[in-house]
PDB file of N, CA and C in Angstrom:
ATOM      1  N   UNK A   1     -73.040  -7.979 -14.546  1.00  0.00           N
ATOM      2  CA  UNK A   1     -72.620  -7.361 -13.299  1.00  0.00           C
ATOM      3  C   UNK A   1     -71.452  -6.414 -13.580  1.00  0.00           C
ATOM      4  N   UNK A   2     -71.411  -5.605 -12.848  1.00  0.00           N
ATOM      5  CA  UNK A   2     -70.168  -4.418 -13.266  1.00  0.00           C
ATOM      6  C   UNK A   2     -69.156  -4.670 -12.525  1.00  0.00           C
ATOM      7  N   UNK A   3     -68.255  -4.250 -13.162  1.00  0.00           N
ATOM      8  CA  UNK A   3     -66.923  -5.038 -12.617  1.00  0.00           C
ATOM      9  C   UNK A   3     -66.521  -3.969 -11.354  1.00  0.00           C
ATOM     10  N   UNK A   4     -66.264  -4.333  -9.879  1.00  0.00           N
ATOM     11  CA  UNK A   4     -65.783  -3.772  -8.930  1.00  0.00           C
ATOM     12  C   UNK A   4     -67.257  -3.175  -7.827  1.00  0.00           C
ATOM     13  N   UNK A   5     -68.225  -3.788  -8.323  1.00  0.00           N
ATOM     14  CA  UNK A   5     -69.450  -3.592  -7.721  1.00  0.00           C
ATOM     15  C   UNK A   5     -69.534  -4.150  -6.531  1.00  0.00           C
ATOM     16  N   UNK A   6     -68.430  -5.074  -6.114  1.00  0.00           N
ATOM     17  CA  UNK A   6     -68.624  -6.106  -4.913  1.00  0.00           C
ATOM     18  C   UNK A   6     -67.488  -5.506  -4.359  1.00  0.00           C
ATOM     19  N   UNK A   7     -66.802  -4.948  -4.444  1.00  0.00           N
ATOM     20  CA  UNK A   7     -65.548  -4.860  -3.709  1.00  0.00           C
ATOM     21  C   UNK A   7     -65.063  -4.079  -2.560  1.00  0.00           C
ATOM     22  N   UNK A   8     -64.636  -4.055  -1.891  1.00  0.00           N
ATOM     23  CA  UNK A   8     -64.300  -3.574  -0.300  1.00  0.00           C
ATOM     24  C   UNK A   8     -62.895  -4.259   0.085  1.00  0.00           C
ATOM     25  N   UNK A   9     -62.597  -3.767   1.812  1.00  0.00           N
ATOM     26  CA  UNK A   9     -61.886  -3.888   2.259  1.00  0.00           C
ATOM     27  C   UNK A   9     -61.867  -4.909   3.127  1.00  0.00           C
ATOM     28  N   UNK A  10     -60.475  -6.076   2.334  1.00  0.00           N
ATOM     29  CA  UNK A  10     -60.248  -7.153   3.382  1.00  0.00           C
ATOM     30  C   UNK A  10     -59.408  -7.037   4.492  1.00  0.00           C
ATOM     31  N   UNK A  11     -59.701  -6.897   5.941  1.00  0.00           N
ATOM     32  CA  UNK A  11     -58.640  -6.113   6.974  1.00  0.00           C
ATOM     33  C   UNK A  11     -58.125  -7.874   7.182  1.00  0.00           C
ATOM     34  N   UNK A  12     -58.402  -9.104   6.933  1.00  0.00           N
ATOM     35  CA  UNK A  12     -57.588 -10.046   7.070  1.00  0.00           C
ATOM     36  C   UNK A  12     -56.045  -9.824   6.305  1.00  0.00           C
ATOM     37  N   UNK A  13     -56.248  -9.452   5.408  1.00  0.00           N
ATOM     38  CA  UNK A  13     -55.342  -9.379   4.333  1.00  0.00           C
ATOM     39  C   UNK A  13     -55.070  -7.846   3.985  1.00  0.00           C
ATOM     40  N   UNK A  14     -55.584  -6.845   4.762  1.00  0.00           N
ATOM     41  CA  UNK A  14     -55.049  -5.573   4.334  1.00  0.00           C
ATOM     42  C   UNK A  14     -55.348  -5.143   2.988  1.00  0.00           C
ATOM     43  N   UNK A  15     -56.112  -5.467   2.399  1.00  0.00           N
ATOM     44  CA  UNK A  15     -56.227  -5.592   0.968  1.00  0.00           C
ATOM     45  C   UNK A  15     -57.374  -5.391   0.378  1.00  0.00           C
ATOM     46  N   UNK A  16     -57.752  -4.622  -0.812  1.00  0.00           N
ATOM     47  CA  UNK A  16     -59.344  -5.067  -1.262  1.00  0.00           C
ATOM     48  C   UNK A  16     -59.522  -6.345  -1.793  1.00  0.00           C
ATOM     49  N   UNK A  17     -60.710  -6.932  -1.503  1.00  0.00           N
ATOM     50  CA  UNK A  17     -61.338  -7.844  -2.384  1.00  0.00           C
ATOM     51  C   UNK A  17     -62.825  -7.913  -3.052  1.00  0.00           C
ATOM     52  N   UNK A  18     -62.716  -8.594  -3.472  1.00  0.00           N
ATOM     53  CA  UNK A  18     -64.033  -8.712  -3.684  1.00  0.00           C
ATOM     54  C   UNK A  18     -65.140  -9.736  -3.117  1.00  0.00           C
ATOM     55  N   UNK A  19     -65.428  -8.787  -2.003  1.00  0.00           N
ATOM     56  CA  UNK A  19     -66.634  -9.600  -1.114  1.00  0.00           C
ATOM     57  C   UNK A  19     -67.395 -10.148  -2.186  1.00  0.00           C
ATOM     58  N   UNK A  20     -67.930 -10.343  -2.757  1.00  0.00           N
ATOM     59  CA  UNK A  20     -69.022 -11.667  -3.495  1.00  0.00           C
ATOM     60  C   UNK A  20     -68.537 -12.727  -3.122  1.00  0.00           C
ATOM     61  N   UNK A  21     -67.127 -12.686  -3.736  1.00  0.00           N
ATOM     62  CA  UNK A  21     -66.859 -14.377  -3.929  1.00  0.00           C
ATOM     63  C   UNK A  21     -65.988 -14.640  -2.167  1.00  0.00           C
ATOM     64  N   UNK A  22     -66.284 -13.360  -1.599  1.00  0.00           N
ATOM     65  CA  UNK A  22     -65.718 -13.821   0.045  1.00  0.00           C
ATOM     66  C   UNK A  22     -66.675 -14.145   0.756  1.00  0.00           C
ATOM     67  N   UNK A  23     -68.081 -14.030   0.167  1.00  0.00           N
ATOM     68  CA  UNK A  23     -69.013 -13.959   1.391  1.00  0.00           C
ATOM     69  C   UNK A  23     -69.434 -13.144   1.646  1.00  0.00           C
ATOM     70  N   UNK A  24     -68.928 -12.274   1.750  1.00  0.00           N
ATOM     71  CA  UNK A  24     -69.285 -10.861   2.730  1.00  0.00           C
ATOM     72  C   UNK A  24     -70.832 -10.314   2.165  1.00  0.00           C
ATOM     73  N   UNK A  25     -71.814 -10.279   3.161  1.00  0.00           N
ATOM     74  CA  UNK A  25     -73.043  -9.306   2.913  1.00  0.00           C
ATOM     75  C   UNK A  25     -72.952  -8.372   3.668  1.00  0.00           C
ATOM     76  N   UNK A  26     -73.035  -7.058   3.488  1.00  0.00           N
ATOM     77  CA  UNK A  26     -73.476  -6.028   4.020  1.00  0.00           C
ATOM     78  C   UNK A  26     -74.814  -5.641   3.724  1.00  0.00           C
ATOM     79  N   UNK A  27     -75.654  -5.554   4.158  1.00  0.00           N
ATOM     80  CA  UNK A  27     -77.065  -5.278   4.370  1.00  0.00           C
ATOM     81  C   UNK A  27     -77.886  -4.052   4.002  1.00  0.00           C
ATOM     82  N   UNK A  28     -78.336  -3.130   2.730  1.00  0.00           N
ATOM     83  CA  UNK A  28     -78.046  -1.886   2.519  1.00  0.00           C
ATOM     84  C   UNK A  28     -79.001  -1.580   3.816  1.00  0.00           C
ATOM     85  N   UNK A  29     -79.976  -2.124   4.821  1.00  0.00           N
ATOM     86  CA  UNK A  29     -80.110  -1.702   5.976  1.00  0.00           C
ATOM     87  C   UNK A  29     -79.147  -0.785   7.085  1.00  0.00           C
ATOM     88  N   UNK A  30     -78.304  -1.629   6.841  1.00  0.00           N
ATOM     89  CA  UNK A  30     -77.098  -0.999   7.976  1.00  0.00           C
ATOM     90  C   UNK A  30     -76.198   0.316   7.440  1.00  0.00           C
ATOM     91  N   UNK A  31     -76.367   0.360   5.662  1.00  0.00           N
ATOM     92  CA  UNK A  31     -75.743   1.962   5.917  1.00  0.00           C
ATOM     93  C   UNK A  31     -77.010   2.414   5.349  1.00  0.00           C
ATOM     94  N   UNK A  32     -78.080   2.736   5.496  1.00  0.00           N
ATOM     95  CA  UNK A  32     -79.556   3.107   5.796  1.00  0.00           C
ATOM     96  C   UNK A  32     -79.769   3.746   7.044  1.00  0.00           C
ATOM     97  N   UNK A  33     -79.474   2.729   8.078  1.00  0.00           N
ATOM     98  CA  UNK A  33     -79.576   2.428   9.774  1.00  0.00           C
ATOM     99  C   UNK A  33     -78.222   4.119  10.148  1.00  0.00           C
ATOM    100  N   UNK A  34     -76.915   3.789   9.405  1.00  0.00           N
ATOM    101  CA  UNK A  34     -75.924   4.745   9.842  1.00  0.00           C
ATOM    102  C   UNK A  34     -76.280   5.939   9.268  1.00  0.00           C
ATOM    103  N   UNK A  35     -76.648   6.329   8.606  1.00  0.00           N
ATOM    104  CA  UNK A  35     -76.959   7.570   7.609  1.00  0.00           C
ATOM    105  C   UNK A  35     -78.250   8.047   8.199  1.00  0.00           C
ATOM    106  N   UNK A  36     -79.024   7.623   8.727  1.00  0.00           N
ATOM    107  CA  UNK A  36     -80.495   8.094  10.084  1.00  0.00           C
ATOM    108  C   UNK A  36     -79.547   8.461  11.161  1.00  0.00           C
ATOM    109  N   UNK A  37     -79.432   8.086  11.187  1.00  0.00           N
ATOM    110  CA  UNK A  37     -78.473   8.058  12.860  1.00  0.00           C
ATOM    111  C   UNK A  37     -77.346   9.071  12.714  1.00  0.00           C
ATOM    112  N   UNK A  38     -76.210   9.200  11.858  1.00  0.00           N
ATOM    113  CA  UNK A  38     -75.656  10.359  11.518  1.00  0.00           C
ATOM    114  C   UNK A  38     -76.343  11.857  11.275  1.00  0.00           C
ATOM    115  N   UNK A  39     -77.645  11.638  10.622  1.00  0.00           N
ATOM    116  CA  UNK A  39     -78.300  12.649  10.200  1.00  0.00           C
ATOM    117  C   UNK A  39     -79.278  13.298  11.928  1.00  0.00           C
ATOM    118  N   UNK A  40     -79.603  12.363  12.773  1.00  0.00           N
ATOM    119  CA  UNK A  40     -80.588  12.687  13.331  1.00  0.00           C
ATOM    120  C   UNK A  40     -79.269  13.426  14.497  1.00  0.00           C
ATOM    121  N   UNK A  41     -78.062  13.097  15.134  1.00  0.00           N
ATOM    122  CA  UNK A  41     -77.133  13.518  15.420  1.00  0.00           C
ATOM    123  C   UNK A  41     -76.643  14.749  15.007  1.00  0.00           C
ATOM    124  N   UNK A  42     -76.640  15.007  13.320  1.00  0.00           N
ATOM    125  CA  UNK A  42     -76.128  16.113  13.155  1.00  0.00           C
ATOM    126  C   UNK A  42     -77.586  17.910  13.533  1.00  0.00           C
ATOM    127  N   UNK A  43     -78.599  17.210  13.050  1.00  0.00           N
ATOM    128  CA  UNK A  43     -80.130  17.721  13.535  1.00  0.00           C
ATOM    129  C   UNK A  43     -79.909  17.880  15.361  1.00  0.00           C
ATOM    130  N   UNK A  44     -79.784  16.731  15.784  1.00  0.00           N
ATOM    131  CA  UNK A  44     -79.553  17.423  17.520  1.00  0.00           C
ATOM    132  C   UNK A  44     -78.448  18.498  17.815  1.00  0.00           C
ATOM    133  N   UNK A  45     -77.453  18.272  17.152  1.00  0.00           N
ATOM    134  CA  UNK A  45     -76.381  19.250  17.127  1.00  0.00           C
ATOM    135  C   UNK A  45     -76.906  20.844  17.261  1.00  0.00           C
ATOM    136  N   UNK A  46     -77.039  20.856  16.438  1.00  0.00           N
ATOM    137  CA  UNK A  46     -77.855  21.705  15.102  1.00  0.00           C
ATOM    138  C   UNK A  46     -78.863  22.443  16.623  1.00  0.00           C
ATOM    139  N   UNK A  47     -79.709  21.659  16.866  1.00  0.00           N
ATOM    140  CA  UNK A  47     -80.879  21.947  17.684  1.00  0.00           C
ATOM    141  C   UNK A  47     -80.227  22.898  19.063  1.00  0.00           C
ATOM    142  N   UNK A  48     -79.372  22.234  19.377  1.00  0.00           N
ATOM    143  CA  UNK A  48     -78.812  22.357  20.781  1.00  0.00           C
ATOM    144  C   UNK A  48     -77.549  23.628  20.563  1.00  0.00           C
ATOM    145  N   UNK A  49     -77.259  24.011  19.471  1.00  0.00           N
ATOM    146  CA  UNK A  49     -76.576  25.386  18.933  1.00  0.00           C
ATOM    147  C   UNK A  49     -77.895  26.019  18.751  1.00  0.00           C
ATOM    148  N   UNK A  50     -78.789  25.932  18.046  1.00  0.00           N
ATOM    149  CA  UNK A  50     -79.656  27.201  17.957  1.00  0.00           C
ATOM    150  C   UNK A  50     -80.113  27.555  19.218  1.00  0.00           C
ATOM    151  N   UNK A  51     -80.776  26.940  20.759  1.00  0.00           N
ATOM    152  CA  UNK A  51     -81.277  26.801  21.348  1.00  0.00           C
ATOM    153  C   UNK A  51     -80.086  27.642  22.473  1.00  0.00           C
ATOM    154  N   UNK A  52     -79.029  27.416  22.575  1.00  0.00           N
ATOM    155  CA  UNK A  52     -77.854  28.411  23.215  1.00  0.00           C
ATOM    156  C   UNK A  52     -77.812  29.715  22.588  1.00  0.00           C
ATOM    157  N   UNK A  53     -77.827  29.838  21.037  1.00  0.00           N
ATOM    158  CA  UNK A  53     -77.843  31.013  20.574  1.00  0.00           C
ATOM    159  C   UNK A  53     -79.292  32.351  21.053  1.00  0.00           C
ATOM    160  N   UNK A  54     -80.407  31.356  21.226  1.00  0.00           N
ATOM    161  CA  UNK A  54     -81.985  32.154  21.018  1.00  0.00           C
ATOM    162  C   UNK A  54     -81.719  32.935  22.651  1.00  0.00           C
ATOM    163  N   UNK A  55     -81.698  33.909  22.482  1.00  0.00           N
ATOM    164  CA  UNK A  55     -82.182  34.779  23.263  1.00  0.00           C
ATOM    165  C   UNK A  55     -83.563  34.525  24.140  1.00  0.00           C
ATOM    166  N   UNK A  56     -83.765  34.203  25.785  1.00  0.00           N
ATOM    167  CA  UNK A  56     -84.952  34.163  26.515  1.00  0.00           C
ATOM    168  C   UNK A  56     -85.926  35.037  25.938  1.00  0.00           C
ATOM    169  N   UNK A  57     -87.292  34.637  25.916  1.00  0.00           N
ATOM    170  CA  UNK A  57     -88.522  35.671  25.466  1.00  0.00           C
ATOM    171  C   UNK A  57     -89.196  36.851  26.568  1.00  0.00           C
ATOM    172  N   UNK A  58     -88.794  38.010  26.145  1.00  0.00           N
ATOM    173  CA  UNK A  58     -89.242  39.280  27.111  1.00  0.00           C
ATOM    174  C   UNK A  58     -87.773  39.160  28.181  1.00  0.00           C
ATOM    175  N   UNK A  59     -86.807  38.850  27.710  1.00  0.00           N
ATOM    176  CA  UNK A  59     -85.256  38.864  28.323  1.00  0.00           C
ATOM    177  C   UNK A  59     -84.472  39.996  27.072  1.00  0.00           C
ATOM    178  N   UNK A  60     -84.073  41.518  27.806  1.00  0.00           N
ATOM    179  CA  UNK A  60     -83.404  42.002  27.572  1.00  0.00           C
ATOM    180  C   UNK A  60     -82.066  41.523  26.538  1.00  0.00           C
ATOM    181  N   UNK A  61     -80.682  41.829  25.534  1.00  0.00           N
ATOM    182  CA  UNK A  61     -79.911  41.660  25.344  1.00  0.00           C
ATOM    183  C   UNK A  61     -79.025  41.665  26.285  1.00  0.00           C
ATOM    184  N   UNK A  62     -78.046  40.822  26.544  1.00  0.00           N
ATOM    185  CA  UNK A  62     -77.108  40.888  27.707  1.00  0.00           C
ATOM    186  C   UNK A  62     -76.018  41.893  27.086  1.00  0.00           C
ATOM    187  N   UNK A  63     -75.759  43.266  28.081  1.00  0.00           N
ATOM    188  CA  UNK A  63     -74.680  43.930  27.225  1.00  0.00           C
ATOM    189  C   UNK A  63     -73.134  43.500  27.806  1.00  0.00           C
ATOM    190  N   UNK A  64     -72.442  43.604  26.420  1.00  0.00           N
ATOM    191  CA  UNK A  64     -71.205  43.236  26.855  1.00  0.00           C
ATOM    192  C   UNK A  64     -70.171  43.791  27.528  1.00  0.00           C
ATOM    193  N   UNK A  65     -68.931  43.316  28.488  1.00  0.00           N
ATOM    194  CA  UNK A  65     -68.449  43.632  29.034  1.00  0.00           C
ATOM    195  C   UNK A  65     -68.318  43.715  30.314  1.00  0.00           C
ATOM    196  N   UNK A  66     -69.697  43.585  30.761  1.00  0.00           N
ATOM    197  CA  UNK A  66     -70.045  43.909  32.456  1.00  0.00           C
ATOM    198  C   UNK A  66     -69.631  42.550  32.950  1.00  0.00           C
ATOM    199  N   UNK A  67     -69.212  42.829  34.530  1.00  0.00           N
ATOM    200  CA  UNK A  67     -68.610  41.816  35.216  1.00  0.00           C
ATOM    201  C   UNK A  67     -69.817  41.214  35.542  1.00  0.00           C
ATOM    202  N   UNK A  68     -70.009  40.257  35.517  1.00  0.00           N
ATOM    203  CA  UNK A  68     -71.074  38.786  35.807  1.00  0.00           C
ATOM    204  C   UNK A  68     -71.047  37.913  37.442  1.00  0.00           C
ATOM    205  N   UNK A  69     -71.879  37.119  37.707  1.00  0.00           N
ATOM    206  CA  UNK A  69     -71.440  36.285  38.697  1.00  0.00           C
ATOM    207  C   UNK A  69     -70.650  35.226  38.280  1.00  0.00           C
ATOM    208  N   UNK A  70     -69.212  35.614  38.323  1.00  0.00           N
ATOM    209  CA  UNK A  70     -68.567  34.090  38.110  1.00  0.00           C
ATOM    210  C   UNK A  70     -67.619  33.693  39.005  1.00  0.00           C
ATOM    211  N   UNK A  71     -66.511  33.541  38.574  1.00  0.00           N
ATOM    212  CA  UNK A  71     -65.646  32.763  39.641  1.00  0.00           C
ATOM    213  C   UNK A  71     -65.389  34.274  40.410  1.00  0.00           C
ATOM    214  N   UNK A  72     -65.226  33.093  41.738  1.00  0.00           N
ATOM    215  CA  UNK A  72     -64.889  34.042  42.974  1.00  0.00           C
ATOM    216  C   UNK A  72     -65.810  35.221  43.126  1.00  0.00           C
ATOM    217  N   UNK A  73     -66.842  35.544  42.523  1.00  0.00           N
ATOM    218  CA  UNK A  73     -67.857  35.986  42.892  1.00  0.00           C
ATOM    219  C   UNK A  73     -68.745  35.666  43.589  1.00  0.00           C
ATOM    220  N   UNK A  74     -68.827  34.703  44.831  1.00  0.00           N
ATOM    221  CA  UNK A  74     -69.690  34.079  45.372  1.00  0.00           C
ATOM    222  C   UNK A  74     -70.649  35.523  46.014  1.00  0.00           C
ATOM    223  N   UNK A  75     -71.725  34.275  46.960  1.00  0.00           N
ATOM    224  CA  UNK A  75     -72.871  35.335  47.697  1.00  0.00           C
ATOM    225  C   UNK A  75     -71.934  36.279  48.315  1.00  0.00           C
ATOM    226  N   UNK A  76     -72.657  37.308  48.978  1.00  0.00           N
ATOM    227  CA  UNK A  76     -71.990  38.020  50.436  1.00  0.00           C
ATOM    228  C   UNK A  76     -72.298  37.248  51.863  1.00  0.00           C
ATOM    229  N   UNK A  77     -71.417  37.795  52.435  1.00  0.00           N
ATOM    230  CA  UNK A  77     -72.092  36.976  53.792  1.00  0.00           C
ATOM    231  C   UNK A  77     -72.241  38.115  54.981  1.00  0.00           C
TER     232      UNK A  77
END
């Protein structure tokens, strides 16, 4: 066994140890499980920036500068 292969952080003791002889299993499921889940997060990210960036299809470029409907621009009455 290689020496420091077991080892992590004991927050009882502030300290590393070496989970083997503490018990400790970590499950390589669970950083499997976090690393999907980080990845599929950074992919929605990702998705939801390109999808603001894409321009509507058969929608003109919006040119810049022109005043818009925004604040205090409501309807007329």
């Amino acid at each position: 066994m290689q020496r420091g292969q077991w080892f992590g952080v004991d927050i009882n003791k502030e300290d590393i140890s070496d989970n083997y002889e503490q018990c400790v299993w970590e499950p390589s499921i669970i950083k499997i499980n976090a690393l999907t889940a980080a990845a599929e997060a950074a992919c929605m990210i990702l998705s939801v920036d390109e999808t603001i960036k894409s321009p509507k299809a058969g929608e003109p470029p919006m040119a810049g500068g022109g005043m818009g409907m925004g604040r205090g621009m409501g309807r007329p009455m």
